[in-house]
Structure formats: C-alpha cells, structure tokens
C-alpha atoms as a PDB file:
ATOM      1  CA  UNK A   1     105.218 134.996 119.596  1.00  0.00           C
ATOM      2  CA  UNK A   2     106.216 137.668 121.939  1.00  0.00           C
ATOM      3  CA  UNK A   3     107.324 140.560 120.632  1.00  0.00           C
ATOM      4  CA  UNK A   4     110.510 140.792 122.300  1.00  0.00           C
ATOM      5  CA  UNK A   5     111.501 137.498 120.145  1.00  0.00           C
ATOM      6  CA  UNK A   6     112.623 138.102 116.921  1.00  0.00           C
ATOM      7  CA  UNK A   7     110.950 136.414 113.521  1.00  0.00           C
ATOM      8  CA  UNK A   8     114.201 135.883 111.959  1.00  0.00           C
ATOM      9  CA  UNK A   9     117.465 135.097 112.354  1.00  0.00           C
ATOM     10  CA  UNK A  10     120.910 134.969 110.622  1.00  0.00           C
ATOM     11  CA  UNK A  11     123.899 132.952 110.287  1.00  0.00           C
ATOM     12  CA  UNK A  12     126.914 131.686 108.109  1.00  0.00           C
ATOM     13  CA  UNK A  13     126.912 127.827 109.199  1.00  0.00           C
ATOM     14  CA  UNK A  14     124.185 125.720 111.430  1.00  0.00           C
ATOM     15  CA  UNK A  15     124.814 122.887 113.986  1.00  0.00           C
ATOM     16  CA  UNK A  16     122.129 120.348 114.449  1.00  0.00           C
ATOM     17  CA  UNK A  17     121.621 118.453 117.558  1.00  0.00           C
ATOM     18  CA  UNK A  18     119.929 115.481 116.468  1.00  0.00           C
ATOM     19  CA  UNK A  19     117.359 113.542 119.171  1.00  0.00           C
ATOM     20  CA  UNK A  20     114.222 115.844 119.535  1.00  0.00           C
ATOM     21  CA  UNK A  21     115.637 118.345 116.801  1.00  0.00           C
ATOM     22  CA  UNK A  22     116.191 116.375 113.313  1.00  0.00           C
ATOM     23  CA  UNK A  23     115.028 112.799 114.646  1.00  0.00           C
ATOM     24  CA  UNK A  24     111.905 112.143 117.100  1.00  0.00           C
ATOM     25  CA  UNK A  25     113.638 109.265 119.500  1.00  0.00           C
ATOM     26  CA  UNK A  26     111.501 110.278 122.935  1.00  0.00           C
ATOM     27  CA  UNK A  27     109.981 106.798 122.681  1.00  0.00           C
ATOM     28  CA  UNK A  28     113.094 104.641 122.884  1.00  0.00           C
ATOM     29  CA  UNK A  29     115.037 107.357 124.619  1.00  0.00           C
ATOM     30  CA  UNK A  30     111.801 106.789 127.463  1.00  0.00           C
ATOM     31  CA  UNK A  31     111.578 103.092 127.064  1.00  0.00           C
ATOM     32  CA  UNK A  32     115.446 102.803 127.735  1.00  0.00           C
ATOM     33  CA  UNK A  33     115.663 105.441 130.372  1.00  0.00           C
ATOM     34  CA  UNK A  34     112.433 104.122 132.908  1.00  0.00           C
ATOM     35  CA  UNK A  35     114.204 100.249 132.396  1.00  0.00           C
ATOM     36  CA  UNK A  36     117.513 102.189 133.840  1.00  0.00           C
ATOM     37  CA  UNK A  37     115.641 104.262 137.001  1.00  0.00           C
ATOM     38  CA  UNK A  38     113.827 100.933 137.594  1.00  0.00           C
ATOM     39  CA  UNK A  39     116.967  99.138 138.163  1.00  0.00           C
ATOM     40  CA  UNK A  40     118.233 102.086 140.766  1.00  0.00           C
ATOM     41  CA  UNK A  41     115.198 102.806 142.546  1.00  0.00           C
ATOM     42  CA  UNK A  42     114.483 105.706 140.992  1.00  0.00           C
ATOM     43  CA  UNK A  43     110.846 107.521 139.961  1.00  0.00           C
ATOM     44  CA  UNK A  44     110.752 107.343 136.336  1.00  0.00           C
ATOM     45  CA  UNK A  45     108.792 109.988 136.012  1.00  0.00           C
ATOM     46  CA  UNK A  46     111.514 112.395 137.862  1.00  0.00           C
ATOM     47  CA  UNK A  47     114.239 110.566 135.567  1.00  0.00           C
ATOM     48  CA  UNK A  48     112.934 111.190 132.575  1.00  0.00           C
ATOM     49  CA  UNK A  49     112.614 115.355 133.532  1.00  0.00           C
ATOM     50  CA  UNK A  50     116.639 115.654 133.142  1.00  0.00           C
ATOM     51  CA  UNK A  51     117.889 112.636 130.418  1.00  0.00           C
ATOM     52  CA  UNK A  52     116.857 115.135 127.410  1.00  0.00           C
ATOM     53  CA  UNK A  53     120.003 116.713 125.883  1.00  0.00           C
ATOM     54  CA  UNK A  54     123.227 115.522 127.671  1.00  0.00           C
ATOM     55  CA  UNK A  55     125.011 112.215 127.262  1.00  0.00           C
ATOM     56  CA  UNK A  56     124.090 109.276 129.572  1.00  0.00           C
ATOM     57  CA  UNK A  57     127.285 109.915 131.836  1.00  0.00           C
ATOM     58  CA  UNK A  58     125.999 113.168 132.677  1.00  0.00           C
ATOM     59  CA  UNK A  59     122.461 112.514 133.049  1.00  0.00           C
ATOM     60  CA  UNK A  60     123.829 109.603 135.465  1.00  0.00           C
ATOM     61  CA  UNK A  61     125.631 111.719 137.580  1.00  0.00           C
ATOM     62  CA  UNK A  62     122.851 114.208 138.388  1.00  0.00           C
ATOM     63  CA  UNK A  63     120.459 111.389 139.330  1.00  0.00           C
ATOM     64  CA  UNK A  64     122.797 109.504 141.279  1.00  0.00           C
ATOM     65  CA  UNK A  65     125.596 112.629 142.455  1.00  0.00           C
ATOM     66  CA  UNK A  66     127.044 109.653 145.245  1.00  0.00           C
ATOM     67  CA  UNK A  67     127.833 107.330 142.561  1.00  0.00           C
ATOM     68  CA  UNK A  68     131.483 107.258 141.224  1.00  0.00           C
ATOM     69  CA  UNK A  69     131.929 108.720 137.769  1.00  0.00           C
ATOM     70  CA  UNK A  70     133.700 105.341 137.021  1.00  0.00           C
ATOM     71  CA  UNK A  71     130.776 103.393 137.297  1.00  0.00           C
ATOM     72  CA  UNK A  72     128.766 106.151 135.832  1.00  0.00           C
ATOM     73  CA  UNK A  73     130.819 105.757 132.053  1.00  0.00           C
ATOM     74  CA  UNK A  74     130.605 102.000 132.073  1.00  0.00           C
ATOM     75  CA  UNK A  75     127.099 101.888 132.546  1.00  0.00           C
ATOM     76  CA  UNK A  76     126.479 104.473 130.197  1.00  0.00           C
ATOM     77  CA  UNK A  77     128.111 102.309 127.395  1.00  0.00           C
ATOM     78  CA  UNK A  78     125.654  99.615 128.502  1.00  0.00           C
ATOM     79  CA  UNK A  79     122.918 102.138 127.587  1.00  0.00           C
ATOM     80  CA  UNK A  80     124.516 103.188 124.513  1.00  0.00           C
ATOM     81  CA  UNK A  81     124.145  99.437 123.675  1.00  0.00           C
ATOM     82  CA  UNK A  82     120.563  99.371 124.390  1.00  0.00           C
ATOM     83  CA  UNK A  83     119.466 102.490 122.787  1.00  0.00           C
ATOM     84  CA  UNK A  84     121.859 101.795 119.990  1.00  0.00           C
ATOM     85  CA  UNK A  85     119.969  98.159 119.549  1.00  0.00           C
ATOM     86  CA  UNK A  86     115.924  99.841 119.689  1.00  0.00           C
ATOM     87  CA  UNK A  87     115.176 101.887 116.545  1.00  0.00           C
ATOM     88  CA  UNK A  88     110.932 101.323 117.189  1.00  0.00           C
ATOM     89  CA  UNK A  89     109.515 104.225 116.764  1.00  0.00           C
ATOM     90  CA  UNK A  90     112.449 106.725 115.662  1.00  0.00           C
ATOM     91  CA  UNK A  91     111.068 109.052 112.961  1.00  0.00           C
ATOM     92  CA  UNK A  92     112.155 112.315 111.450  1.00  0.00           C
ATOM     93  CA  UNK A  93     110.777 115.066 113.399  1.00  0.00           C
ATOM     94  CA  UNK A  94     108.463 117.065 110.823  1.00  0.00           C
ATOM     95  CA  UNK A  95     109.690 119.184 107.893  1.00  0.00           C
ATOM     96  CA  UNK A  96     113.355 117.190 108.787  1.00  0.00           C
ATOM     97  CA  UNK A  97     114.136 115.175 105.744  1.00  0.00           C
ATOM     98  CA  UNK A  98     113.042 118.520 103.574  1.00  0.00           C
ATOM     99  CA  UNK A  99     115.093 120.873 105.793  1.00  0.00           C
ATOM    100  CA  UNK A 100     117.630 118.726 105.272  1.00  0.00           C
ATOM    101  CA  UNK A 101     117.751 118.369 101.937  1.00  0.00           C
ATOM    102  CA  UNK A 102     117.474 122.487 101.863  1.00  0.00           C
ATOM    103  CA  UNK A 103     121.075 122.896 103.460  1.00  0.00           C
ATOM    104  CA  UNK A 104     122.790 120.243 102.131  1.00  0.00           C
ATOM    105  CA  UNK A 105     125.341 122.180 100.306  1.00  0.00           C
ATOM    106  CA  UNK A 106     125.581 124.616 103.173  1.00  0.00           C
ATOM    107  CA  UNK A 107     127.821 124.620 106.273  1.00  0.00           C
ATOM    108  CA  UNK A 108     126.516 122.457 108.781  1.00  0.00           C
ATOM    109  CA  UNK A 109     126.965 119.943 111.194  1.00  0.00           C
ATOM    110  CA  UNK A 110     125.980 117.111 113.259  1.00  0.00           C
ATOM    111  CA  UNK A 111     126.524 118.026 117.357  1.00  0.00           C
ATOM    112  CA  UNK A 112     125.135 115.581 119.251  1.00  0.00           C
ATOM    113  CA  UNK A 113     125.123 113.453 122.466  1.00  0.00           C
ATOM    114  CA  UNK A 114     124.964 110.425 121.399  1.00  0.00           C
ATOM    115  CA  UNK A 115     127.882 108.627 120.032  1.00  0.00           C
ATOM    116  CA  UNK A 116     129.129 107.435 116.343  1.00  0.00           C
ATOM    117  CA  UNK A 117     126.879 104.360 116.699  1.00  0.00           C
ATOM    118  CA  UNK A 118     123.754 105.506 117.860  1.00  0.00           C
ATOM    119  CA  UNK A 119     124.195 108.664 115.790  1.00  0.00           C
ATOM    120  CA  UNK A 120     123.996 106.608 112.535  1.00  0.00           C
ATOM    121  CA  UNK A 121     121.653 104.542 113.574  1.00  0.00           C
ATOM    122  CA  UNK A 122     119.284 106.979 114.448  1.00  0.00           C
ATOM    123  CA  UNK A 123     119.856 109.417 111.341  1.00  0.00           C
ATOM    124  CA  UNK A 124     119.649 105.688 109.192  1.00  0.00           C
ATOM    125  CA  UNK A 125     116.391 104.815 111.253  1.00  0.00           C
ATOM    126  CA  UNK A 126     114.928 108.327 110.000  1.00  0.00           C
ATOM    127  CA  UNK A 127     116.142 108.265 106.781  1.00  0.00           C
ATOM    128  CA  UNK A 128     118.122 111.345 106.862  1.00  0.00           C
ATOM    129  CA  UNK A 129     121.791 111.721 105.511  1.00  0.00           C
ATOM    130  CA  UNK A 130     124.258 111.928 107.953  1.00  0.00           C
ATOM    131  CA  UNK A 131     126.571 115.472 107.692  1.00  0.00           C
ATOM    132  CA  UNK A 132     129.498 115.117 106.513  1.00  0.00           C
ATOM    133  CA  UNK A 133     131.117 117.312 109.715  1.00  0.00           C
ATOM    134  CA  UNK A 134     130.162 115.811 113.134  1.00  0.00           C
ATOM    135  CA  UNK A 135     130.692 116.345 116.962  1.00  0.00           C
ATOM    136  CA  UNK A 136     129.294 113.067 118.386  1.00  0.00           C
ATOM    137  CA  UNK A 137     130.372 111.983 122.209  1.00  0.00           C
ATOM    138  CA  UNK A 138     133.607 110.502 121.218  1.00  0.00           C
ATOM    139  CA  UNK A 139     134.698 113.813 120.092  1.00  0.00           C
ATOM    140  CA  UNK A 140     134.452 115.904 123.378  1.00  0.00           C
ATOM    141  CA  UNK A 141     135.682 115.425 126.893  1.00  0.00           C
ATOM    142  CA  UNK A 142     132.381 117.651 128.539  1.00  0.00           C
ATOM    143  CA  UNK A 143     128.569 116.669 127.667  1.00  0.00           C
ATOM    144  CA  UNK A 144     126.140 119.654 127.109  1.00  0.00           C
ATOM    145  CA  UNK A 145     125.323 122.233 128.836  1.00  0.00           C
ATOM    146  CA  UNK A 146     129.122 122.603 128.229  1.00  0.00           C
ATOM    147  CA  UNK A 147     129.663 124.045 125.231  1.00  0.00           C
ATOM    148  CA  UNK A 148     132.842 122.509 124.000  1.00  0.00           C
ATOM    149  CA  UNK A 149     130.864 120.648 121.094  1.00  0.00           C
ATOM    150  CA  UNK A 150     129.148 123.324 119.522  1.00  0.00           C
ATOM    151  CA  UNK A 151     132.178 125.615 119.613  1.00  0.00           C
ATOM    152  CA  UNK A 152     134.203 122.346 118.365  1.00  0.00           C
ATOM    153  CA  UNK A 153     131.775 122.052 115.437  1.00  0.00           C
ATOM    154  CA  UNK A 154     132.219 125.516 114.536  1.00  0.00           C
ATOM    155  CA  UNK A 155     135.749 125.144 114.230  1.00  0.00           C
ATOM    156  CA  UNK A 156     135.452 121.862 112.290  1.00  0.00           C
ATOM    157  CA  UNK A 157     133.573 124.319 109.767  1.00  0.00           C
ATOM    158  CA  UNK A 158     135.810 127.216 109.903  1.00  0.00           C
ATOM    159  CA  UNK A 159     133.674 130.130 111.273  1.00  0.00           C
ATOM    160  CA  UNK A 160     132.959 132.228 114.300  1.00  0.00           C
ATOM    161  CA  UNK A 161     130.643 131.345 117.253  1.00  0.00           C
ATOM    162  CA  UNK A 162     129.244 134.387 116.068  1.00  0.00           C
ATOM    163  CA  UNK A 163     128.390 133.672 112.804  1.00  0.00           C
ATOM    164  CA  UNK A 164     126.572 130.214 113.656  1.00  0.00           C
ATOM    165  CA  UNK A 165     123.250 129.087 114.899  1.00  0.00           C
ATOM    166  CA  UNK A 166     122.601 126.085 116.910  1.00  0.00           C
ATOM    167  CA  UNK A 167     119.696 123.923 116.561  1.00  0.00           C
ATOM    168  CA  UNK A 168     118.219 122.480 119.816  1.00  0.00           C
ATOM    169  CA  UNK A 169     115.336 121.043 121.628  1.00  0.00           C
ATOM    170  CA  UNK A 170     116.762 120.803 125.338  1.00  0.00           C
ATOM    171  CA  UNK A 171     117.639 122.994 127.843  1.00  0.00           C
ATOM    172  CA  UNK A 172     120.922 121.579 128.129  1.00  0.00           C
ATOM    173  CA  UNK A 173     121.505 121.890 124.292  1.00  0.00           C
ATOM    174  CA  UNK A 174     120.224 125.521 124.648  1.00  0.00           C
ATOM    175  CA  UNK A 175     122.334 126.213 127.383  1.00  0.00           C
ATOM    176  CA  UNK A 176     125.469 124.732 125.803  1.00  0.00           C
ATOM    177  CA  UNK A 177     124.708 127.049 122.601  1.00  0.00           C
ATOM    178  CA  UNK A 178     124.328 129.999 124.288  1.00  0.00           C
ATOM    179  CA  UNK A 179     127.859 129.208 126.277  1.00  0.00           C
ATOM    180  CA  UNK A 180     129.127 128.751 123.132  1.00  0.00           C
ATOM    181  CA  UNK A 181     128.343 132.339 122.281  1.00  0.00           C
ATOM    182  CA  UNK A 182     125.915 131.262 119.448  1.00  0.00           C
ATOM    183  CA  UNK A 183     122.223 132.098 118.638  1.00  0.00           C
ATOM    184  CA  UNK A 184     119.657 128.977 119.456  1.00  0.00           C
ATOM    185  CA  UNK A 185     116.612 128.202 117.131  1.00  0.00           C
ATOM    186  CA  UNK A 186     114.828 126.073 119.523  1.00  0.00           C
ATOM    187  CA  UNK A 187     112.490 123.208 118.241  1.00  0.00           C
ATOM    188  CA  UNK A 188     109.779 121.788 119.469  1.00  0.00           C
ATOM    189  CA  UNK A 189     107.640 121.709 122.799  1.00  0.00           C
ATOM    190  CA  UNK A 190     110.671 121.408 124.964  1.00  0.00           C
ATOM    191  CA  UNK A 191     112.909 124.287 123.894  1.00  0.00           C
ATOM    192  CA  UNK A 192     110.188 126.817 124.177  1.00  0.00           C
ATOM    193  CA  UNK A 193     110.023 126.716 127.813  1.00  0.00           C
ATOM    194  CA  UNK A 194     114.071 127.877 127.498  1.00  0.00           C
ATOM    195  CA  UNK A 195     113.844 131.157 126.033  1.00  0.00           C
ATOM    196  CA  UNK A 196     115.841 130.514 122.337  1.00  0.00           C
ATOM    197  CA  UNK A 197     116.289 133.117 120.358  1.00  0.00           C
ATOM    198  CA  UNK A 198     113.686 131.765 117.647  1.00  0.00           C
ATOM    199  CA  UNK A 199     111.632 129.033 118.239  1.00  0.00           C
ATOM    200  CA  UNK A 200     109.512 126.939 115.912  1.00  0.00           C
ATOM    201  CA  UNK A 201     107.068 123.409 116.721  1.00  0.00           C
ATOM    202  CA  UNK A 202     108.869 121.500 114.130  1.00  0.00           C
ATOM    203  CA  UNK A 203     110.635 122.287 111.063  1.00  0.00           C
ATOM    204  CA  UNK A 204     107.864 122.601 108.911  1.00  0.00           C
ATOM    205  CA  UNK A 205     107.023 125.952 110.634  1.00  0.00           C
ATOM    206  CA  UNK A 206     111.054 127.158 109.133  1.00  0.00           C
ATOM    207  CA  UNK A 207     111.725 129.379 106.266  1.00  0.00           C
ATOM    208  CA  UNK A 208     115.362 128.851 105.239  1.00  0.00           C
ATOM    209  CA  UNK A 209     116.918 131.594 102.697  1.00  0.00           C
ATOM    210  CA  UNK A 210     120.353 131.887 101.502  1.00  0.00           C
ATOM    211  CA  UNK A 211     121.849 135.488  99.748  1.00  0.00           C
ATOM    212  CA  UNK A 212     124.298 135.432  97.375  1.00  0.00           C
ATOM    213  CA  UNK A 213     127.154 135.931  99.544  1.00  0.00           C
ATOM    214  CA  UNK A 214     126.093 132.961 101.668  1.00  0.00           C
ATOM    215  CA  UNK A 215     123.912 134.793 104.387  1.00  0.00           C
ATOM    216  CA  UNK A 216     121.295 132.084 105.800  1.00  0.00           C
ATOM    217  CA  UNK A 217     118.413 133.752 106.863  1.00  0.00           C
ATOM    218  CA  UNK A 218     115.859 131.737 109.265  1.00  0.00           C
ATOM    219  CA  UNK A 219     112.249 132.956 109.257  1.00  0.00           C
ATOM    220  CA  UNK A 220     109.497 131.497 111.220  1.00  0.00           C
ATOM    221  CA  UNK A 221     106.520 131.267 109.151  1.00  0.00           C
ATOM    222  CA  UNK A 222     102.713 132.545 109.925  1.00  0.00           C
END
C-alpha cells in the first residue's frame, strides 16, 4: 500500500453498492452485456470496459452517443429483464455475508444501479439480507458517476456526506462517491486502478470496529 493511502478510515453510516462490491455478478453482467454489443455491432471486448457501475441507460448512451435516449431506456428495461432472469453464477464476493452480518445494526444502505428487481434478486441469489434503506434506479433521476444516489442514501439515513463512506468497485461508483463529498473504500481489482481512499481485494481483507459513541472505524488488515 502506498504510503500516501491511509490504513484506516472513519465514518458514522456506510453505503454499499452492490454488483462487484457485496455480490460477484461479472459473469451474467458479461454474458448479458456481449449478447447486447452483438446485436449493435459493437466489440464486446470494448463494451464490456465501460458497463461496470452505471445503470444500463447510461452505459447505452456512451456506446451508442447517436442513439436517442428514448430508445436507450426501453431497451435498458429489456436488459433489466434479462439480467433480472440469469442468477448462474452470482455469489457473494468474499468476506460479504460476514461483513454483512457485522453492520447489521449499523447505519447503512443499499445504493445501487440496478433496480428493485434485480437488486433482490441478486442479494437473494447471494444469500445476503437486503438493507432495510435503499437507493436502487427507481429512486434517482441521474445514474453514477452522478452522485445524487449516494448523497440520497445519506439523507435516507440522516447524516452528513461527511460522516459516510461509500463502498465501491467501479470507477463510476468511485467517482459518484467522491462527488458526493464522501470517502470511498474501494473493493476489489477494479477500484484500485481509481485511487479510493482505502482499498481492500475483497472483504475478507476489512477490519470493521465500532466505539461506543458509534464511530465505525475501517482497517485494512496485514
């Protein structure tokens, strides 16, 4: 770890992304995502570099910038569908279900791209309880890198940007935190590429401590 990057952080609430932070979905979100370039001409492989972190709308619009955002939302909830319907192979990324079971009587919640739907499916697929506070794509008018949901979810909990840390594994989810004018912990191979403020391979390498006046502390272990 460099030694500009600090070993611990601190905060009064968290806010979880969910694909590629608390569940692993890369091999649907692939599967469903090559089908899609396929069908529009597009490499794959190029695809694939931008779909991480934002909704489909979004991700739509930067691979096809001509197409009307009209046509752009309606397909999306076609993918929705699809990704919705393909659970094979969605697991809880390492040190999740634990982790999760650590904060559950701390403030937290759910941010995500993905809608209601796929949101419990996903967190069902995993096996991991869904929070009971959640910013899914219904809930915002802006995808990430905007940071309306994370500052929405810290509302929904009643503190300060300040005094929460986001959870991501995208540069569009780290981007969208940091607008937000919150601290990242980044997770796994992805987010360390974006510079978060702590970053760990999964969360099995996460210490989680709370004080008695309801200071979390996160530590990345040796």
């Amino acid at each position: 770890m460099p030694a500009s990057t600090p070993a611990t952080l601190t905060a009064r609430a968290l806010l979880l992304d969910m694909d590629g932070t608390l569940v692993n979905s890369d091999a649907v979100v692939e599967r469903c995502w090559r089908r899609w370039a396929v069908r529009h001409g597009l490499d794959p492989v190029e695809a694939l570099k931008v779909v991480h972190g934002r909704q489909g709308y979004a991700t739509m619009a930067v691979l096809l910038p001509e197409r009307p955002m009209a046509e752009n939302h309606a397909d999306n909830k076609v993918m929705l569908a699809e990704e919705t319907a393909d659970l094979d192979g969605v697991v809880p990324v390492p040190g999740a279900p634990a982790f999760m079971t650590a904060i559950a009587s701390l403030p937290h919640a759910l941010v995500t791209s993905a809608d209601a739907a796929l949101a419990r499916a996903r967190m069902g697929a995993a096996r991991l309880p869904m929070p009971a506070v959640r910013v899914t794509a219904e809930s915002v008018g802006a995808s990430k890198p905007d940071p309306e949901g994370f500052l929405k979810g810290a509302a929904e909990l009643g503190f300060a940007p300040e005094d929460c840390v986001v959870f991501e594994d995208s540069e569009a989810g780290i981007q969208a935190g940091r607008a937000a004018g919150m601290r990242v912990v980044g997770v796994g191979p992805r987010a360390a590429a974006f510079a978060p403020d702590l970053h760990v391979r999964d969360l099995t390498d996460l210490a989680l401590s709370v004080s008695e006046s309801g200071t979390i502390t996160l530590a990345v272990l040796p």
